[in-house]
Protein backbone atom coordinates (compact mmCIF):
# COMPACT_ATOMS: atom_id res chain seq x y z
CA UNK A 1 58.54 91.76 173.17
CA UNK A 2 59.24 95.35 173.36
CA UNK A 3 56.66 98.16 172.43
CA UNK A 4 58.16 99.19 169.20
CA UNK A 5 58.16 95.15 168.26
CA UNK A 6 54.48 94.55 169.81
CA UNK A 7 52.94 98.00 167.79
CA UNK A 8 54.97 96.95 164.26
CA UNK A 9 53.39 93.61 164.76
CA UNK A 10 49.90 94.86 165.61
CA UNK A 11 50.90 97.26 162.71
CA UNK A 12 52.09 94.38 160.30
CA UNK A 13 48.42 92.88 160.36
CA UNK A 14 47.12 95.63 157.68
CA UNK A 15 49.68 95.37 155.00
CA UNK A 16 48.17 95.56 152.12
CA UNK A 17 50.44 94.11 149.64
CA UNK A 18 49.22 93.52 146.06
CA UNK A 19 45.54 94.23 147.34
CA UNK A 20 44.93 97.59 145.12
CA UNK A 21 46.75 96.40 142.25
CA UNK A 22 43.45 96.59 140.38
CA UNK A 23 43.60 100.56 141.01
CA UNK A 24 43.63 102.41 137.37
CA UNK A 25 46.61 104.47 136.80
CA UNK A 26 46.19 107.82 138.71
CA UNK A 27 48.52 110.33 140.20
CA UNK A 28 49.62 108.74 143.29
CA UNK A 29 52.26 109.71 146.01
CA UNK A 30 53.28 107.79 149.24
CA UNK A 31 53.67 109.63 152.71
CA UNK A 32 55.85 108.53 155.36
CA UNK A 33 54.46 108.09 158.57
CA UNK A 34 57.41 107.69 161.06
CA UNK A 35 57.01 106.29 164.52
CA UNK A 36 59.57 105.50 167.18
CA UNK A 37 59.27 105.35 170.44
CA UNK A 38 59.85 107.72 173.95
CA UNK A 39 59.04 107.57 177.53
CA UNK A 40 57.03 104.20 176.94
CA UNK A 41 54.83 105.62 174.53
CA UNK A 42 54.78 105.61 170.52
CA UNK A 43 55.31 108.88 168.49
CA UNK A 44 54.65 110.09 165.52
CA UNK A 45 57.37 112.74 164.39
CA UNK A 46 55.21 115.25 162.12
CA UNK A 47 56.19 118.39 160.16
CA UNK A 48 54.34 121.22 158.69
CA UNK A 49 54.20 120.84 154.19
CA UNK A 50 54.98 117.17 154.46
CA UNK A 51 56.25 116.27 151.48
CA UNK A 52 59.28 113.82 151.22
CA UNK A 53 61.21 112.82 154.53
CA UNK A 54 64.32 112.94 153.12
CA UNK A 55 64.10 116.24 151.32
CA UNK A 56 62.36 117.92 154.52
CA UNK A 57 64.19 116.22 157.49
CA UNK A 58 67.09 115.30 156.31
CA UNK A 59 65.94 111.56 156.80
CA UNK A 60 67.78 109.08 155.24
CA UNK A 61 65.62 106.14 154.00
CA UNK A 62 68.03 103.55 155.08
CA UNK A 63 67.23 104.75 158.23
CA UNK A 64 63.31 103.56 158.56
CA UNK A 65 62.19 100.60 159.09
CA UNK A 66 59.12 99.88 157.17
CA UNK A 67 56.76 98.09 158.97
CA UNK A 68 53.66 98.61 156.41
CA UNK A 69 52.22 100.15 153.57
CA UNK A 70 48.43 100.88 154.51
CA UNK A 71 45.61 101.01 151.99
CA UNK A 72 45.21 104.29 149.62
CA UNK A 73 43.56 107.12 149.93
CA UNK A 74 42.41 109.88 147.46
CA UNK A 75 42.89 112.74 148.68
CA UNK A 76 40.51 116.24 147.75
CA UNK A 77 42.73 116.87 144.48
CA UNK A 78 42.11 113.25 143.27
CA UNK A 79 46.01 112.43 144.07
CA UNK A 80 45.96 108.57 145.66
CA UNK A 81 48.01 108.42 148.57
CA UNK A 82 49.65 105.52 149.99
CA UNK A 83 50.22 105.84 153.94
CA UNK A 84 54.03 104.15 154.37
CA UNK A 85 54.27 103.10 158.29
CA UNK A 86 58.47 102.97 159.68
CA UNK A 87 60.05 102.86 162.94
CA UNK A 88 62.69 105.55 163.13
CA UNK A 89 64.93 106.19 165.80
CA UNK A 90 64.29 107.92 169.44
CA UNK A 91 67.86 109.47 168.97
CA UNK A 92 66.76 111.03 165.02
CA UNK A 93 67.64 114.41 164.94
CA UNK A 94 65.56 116.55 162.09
CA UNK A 95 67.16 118.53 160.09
CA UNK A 96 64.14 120.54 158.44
CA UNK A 97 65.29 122.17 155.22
CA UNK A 98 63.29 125.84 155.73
CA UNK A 99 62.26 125.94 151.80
CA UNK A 100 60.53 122.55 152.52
CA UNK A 101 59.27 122.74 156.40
CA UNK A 102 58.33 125.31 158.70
CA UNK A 103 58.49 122.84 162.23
CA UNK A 104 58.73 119.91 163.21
CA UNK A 105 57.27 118.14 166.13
CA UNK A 106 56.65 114.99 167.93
CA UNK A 107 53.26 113.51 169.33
CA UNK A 108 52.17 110.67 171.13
CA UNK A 109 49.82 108.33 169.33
CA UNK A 110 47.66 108.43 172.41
CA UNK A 111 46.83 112.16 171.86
CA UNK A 112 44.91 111.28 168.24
CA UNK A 113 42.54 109.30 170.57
CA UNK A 114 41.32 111.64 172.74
CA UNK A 115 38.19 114.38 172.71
CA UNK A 116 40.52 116.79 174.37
CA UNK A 117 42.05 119.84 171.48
CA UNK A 118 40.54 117.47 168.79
CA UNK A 119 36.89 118.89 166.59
CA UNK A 120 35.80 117.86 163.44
CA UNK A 121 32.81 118.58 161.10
CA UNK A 122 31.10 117.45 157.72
CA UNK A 123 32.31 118.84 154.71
CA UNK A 124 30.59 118.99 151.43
CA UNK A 125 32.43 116.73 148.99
CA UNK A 126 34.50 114.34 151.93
CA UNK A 127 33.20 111.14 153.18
CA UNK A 128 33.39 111.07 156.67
CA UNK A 129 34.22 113.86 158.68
CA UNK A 130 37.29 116.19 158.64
CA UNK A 131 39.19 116.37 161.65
CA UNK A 132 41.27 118.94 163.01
CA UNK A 133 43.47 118.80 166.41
CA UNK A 134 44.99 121.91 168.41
CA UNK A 135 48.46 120.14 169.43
CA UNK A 136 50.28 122.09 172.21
CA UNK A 137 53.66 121.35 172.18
CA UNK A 138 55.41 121.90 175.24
CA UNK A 139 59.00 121.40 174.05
CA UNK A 140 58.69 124.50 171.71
CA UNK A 141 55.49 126.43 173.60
CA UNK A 142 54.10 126.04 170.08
CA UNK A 143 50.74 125.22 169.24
CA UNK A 144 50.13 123.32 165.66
CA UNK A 145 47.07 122.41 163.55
CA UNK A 146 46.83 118.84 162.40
CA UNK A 147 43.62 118.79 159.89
CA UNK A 148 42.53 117.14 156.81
CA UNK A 149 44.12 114.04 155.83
CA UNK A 150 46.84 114.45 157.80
CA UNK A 151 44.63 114.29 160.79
CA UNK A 152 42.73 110.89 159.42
CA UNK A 153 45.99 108.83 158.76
CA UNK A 154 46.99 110.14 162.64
CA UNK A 155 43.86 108.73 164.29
CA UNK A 156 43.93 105.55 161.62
CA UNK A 157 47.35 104.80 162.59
CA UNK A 158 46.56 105.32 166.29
CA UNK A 159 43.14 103.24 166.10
CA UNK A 160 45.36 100.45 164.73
CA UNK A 161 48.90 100.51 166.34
CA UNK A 162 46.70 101.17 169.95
CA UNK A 163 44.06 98.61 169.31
CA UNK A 164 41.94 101.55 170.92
CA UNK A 165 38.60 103.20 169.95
CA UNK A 166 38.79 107.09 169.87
CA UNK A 167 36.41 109.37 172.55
CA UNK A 168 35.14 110.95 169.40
CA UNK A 169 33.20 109.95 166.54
CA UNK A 170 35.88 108.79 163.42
CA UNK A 171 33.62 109.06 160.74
CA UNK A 172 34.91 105.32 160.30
CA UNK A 173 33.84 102.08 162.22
CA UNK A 174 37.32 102.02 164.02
CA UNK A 175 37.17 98.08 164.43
CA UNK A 176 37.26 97.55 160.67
CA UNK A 177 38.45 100.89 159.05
CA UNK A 178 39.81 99.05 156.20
CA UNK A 179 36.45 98.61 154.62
CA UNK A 180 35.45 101.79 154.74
CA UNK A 181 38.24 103.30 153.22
CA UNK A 182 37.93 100.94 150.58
CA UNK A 183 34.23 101.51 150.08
CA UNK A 184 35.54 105.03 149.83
CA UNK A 185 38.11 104.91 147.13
CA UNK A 186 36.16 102.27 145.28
CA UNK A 187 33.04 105.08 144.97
CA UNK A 188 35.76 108.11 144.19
CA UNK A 189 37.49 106.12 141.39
CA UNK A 190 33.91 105.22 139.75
CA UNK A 191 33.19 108.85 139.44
CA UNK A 192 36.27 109.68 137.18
C-alpha cells in the first residue's frame, strides 16, 4: 500500500456520514481540503481567501478524490462548516483567479505538528485555543499566516492522517478529537 492509499485509509476511519443529520438548518458551507502527495510526504495545497477550489484554482472537481467528509464546525460567524478531505494530484497546476486568491502554496502535513513557527492563545468567545503558524515557503521566499480555523482543520487533519500527537498543546485531546468537536457544536447550536 502506497502512502496516499495508507493516509486515505487512516483518513476513511472518520467519515461521518449521516452522523449530524440531526443538525437544525443553519448556514453551512463545505471547504475542500486537498492533499496529494511529494517527496514521500503528504501535502496540503492551501491558498489565501479560500473559498471554492474550483472558482480559486481552477480545480476541477472531477479531479479530487474524496476520501472523507469530517464532522462540522461552526465557525465565529455561526456559518457550519463541513471539512471535505480529497487526494489531488502531485502534477495539479493552480491556476489562482487574482479576484478570488492572492497565493497559493503547498505544506507538508508534518509541519502542523510541530512547536517550531506555530503559537496559539485563548480567545474570548472560542473553545479551545486559536492557532496561528508562520509558514516559510521556500519555493516563493514567501512567508504566510495560517490562523483561525484554517489552522485547526490543518493540525486536525494532520493529527488524523499522521496518527501523530502535536509538540504543542491542541486545545483538543488529539486521540479522540471527534468528541470534542462535537461537544463543541452541540453547546454552540444550544445557544441559538
Amino acid at each position: 500500500m502506497d502512502l496516499k492509499e495508507k493516509t486515505a485509509a487512516i483518513l476513511k476511519q472518520y467519515e461521518v456520514g449521516s452522523r449530524f443529520s440531526y443538525l437544525p438548518v443553519l448556514p453551512k458551507a463545505s471547504v475542500l481540503i486537498p492533499l496529494f502527495v511529494r517527496d514521500g510526504e503528504v501535502h496540503m495545497l492551501m491558498t489565501l481567501r479560500s473559498q471554492e477550489a474550483e472558482e480559486e484554482i481552477g480545480l476541477p472537481p472531477d479531479q479530487v478524490d474524496v476520501v472523507c467528509t469530517l464532522f462540522p464546525v461552526m465557525n465565529k460567524s455561526g456559518l457550519l462548516v463541513t471539512p471535505v478531505v480529497g487526494f489531488i494530484e502531485a502534477s495539479f497546476s493552480p491556476r489562482p483567479n487574482p479576484a478570488e486568491v492572492s497565493a497559493v502554496f503547498t505544506v507538508p502535513l508534518e509541519f502542523f505538528t510541530r512547536e517550531i513557527d506555530h503559537s496559539s492563545y485563548s480567545a474570548p468567545g472560542i473553545a479551545g485555543l486559536l492557532h496561528s503558524f508562520q509558514f516559510p515557503d521556500s519555493e516563493s521566499g514567501s512567508h504566510y499566516q495560517i490562523w483561525g480555523l484554517t489552522a485547526i482543520l490543518a493540525i486536525l487533519v494532520s493529527v488524523l492522517a499522521l496518527r501523530k500527537k502535536p509538540e504543542f498543546e491542541t486545545g483538543f485531546d488529539s486521540d479522540d478529537p471527534v468528541s470534542f468537536f462535537q461537544h463543541n457544536l452541540n453547546k454552540r447550536i444550544s445557544k441559538l
